[in-house]
Each structure stands twice: as C-alpha cells, then as structure tokens.
C-alpha atoms as a PDB file:
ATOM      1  CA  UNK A   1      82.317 -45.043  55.346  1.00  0.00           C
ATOM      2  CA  UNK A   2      80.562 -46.038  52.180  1.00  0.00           C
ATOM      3  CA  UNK A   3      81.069 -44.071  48.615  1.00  0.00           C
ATOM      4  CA  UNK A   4      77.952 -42.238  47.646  1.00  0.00           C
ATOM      5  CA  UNK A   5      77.856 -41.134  44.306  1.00  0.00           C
ATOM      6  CA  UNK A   6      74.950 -39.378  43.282  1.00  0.00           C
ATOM      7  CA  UNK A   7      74.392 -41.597  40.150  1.00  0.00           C
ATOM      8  CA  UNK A   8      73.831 -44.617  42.892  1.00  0.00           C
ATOM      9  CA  UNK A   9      70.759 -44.957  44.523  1.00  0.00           C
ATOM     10  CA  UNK A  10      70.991 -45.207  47.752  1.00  0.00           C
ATOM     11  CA  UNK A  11      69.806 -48.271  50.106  1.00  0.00           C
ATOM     12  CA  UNK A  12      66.404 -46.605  51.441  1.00  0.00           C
ATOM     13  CA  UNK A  13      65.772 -45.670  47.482  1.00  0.00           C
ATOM     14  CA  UNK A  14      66.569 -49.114  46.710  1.00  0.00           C
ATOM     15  CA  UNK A  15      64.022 -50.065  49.519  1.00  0.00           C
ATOM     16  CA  UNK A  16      61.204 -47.609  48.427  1.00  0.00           C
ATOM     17  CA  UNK A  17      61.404 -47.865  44.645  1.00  0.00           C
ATOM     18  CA  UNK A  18      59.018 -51.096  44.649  1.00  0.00           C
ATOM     19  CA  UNK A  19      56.422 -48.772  46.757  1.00  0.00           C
ATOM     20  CA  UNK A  20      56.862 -46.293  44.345  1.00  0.00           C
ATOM     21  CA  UNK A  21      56.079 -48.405  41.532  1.00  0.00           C
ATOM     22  CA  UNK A  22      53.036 -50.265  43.056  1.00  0.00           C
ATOM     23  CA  UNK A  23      52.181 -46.224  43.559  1.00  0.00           C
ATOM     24  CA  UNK A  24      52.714 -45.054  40.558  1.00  0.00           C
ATOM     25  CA  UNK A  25      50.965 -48.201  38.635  1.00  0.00           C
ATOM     26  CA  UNK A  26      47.917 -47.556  40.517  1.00  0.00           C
ATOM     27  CA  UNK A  27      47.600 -43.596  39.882  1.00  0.00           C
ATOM     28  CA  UNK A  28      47.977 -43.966  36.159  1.00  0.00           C
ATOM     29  CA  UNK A  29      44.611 -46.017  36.173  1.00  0.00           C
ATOM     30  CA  UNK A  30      42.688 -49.284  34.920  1.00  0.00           C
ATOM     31  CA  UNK A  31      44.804 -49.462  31.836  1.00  0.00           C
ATOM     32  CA  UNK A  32      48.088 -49.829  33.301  1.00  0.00           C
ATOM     33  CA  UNK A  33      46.748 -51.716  36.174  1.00  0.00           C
ATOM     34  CA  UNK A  34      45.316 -54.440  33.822  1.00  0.00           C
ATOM     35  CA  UNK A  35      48.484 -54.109  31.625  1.00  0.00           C
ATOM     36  CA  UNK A  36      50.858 -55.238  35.205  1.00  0.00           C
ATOM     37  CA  UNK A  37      48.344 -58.032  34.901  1.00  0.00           C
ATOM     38  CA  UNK A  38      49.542 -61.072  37.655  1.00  0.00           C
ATOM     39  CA  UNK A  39      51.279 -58.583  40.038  1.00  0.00           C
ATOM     40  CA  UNK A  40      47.527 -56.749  40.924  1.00  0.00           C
ATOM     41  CA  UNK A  41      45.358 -59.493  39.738  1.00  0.00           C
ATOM     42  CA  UNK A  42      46.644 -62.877  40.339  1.00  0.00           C
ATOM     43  CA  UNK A  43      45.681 -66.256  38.448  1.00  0.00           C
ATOM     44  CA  UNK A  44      43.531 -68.716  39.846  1.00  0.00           C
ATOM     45  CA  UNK A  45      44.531 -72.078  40.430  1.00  0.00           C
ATOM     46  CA  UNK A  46      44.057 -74.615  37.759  1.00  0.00           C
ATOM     47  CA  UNK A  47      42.276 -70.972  35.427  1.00  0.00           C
ATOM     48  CA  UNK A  48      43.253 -71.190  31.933  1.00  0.00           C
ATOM     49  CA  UNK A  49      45.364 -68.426  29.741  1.00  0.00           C
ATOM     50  CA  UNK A  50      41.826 -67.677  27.981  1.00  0.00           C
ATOM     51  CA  UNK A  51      39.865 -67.108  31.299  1.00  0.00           C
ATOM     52  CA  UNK A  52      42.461 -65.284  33.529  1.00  0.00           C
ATOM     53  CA  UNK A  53      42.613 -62.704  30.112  1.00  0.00           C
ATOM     54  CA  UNK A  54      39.443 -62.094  29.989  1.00  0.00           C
ATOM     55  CA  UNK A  55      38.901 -61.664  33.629  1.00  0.00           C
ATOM     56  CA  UNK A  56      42.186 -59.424  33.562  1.00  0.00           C
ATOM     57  CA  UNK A  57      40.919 -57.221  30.442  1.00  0.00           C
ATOM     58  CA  UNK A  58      37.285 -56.712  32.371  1.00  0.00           C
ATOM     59  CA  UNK A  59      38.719 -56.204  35.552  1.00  0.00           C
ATOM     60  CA  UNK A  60      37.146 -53.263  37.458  1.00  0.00           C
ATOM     61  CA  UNK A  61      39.115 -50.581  38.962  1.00  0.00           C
ATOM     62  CA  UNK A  62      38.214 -47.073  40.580  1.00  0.00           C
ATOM     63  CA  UNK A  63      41.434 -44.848  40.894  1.00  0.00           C
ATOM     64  CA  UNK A  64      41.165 -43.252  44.100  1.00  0.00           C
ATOM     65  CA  UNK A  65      44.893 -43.632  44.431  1.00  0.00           C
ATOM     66  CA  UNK A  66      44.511 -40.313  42.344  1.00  0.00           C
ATOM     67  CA  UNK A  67      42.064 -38.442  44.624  1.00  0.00           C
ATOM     68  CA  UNK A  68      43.939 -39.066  47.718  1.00  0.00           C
ATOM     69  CA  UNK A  69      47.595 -38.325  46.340  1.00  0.00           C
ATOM     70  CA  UNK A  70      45.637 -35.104  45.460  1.00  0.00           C
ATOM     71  CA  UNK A  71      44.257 -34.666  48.438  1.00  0.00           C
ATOM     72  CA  UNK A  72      47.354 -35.195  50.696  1.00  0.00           C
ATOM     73  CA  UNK A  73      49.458 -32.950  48.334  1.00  0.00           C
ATOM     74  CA  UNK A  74      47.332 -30.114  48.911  1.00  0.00           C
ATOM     75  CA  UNK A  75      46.837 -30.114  52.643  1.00  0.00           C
ATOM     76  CA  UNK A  76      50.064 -28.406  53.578  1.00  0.00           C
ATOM     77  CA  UNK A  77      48.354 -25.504  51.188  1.00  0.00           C
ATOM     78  CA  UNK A  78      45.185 -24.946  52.942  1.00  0.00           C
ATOM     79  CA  UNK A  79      44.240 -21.935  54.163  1.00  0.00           C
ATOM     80  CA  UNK A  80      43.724 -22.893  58.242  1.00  0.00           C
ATOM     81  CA  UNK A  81      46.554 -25.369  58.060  1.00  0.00           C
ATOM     82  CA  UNK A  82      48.828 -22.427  56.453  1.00  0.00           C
ATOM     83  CA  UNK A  83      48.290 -20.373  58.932  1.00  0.00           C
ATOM     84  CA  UNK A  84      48.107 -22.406  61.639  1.00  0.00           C
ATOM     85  CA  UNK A  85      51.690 -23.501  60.823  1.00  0.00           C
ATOM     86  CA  UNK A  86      53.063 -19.959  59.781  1.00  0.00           C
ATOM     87  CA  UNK A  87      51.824 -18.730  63.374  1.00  0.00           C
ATOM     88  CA  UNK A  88      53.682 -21.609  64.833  1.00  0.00           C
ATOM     89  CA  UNK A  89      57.184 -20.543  63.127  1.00  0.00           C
ATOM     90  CA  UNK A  90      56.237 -17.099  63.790  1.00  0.00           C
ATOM     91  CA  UNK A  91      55.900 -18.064  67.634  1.00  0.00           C
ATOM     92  CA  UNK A  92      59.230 -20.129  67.230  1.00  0.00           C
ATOM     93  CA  UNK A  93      61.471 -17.581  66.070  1.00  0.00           C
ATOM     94  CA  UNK A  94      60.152 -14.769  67.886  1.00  0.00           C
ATOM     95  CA  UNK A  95      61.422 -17.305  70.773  1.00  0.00           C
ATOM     96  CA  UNK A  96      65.338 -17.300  69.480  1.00  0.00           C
END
C-alpha cells in the first residue's frame, strides 16, 4: 500500500493541477492570459520577437470562463433545483 502523507499530492492532484491552472489562468482575465503568452497564444512560424509581442499584447479575450464558473457554482443553490433535491432526500430517508 502506498504512504500518503497529507503534505504529498496525490496522483489524480498531480493529474488535475495542469487543468486547474489552464482554469485558473483563464478566469483571472486578458492580463494574465497575455502574460502566459506562448502556452494560449502560440508563435507563428518564421514571426519575429517584435510581431508575435505585439500580436500577444493586443490579443483579444472575453472571460466567460468567469460567467460560467459562476454560473455552475450557483446551480446547486437555486430555488427549484433545491428543492427538487431536498424532496428527493426527504423521499430517501423516509424510505430507511
């Protein structure tokens, strides 16, 4: 059996952090977008330092990323889906 500490990550962290990143780079908007420069917005072939800057610092970007992370964080919290689901674990343990 493997040791687990909790100051190791485990494997699936080690699998998800890159997600999380790429997630968390988007969310916090143009700036740090442009700033991760080649890893959203690769160079051309043969484009020089000079162009692939300026291309990089004029780069548009609309953060939805934001908009749906709110979005999905708040459906559990909606009125008809709260009380659709507390009517379902009412029905459930009325059952046991």
């Amino acid at each position: 059996m493997a040791d687990f500490r909790p100051d190791t990550p485990s494997p699936d962290h080690d699998a998800m952090s890159h997600y999380w990143r790429t997630i968390e780079t988007l969310a916090a908007g143009a700036d740090a977008v442009r700033a991760a420069g080649e890893r959203f917005l690769p160079k051309f072939p043969d484009e020089q330092h000079y162009a692939y800057e300026y291309r990089r610092r004029t780069a548009k970007y609309t953060n939805i990323i934001s908009d749906i992370l709110t979005s999905l964080a708040a459906k559990p919290f909606r009125k008809d889906d709260l009380l659709a689901l507390l009517a379902t674990l009412h029905r459930e343990t009325e059952s046991q």
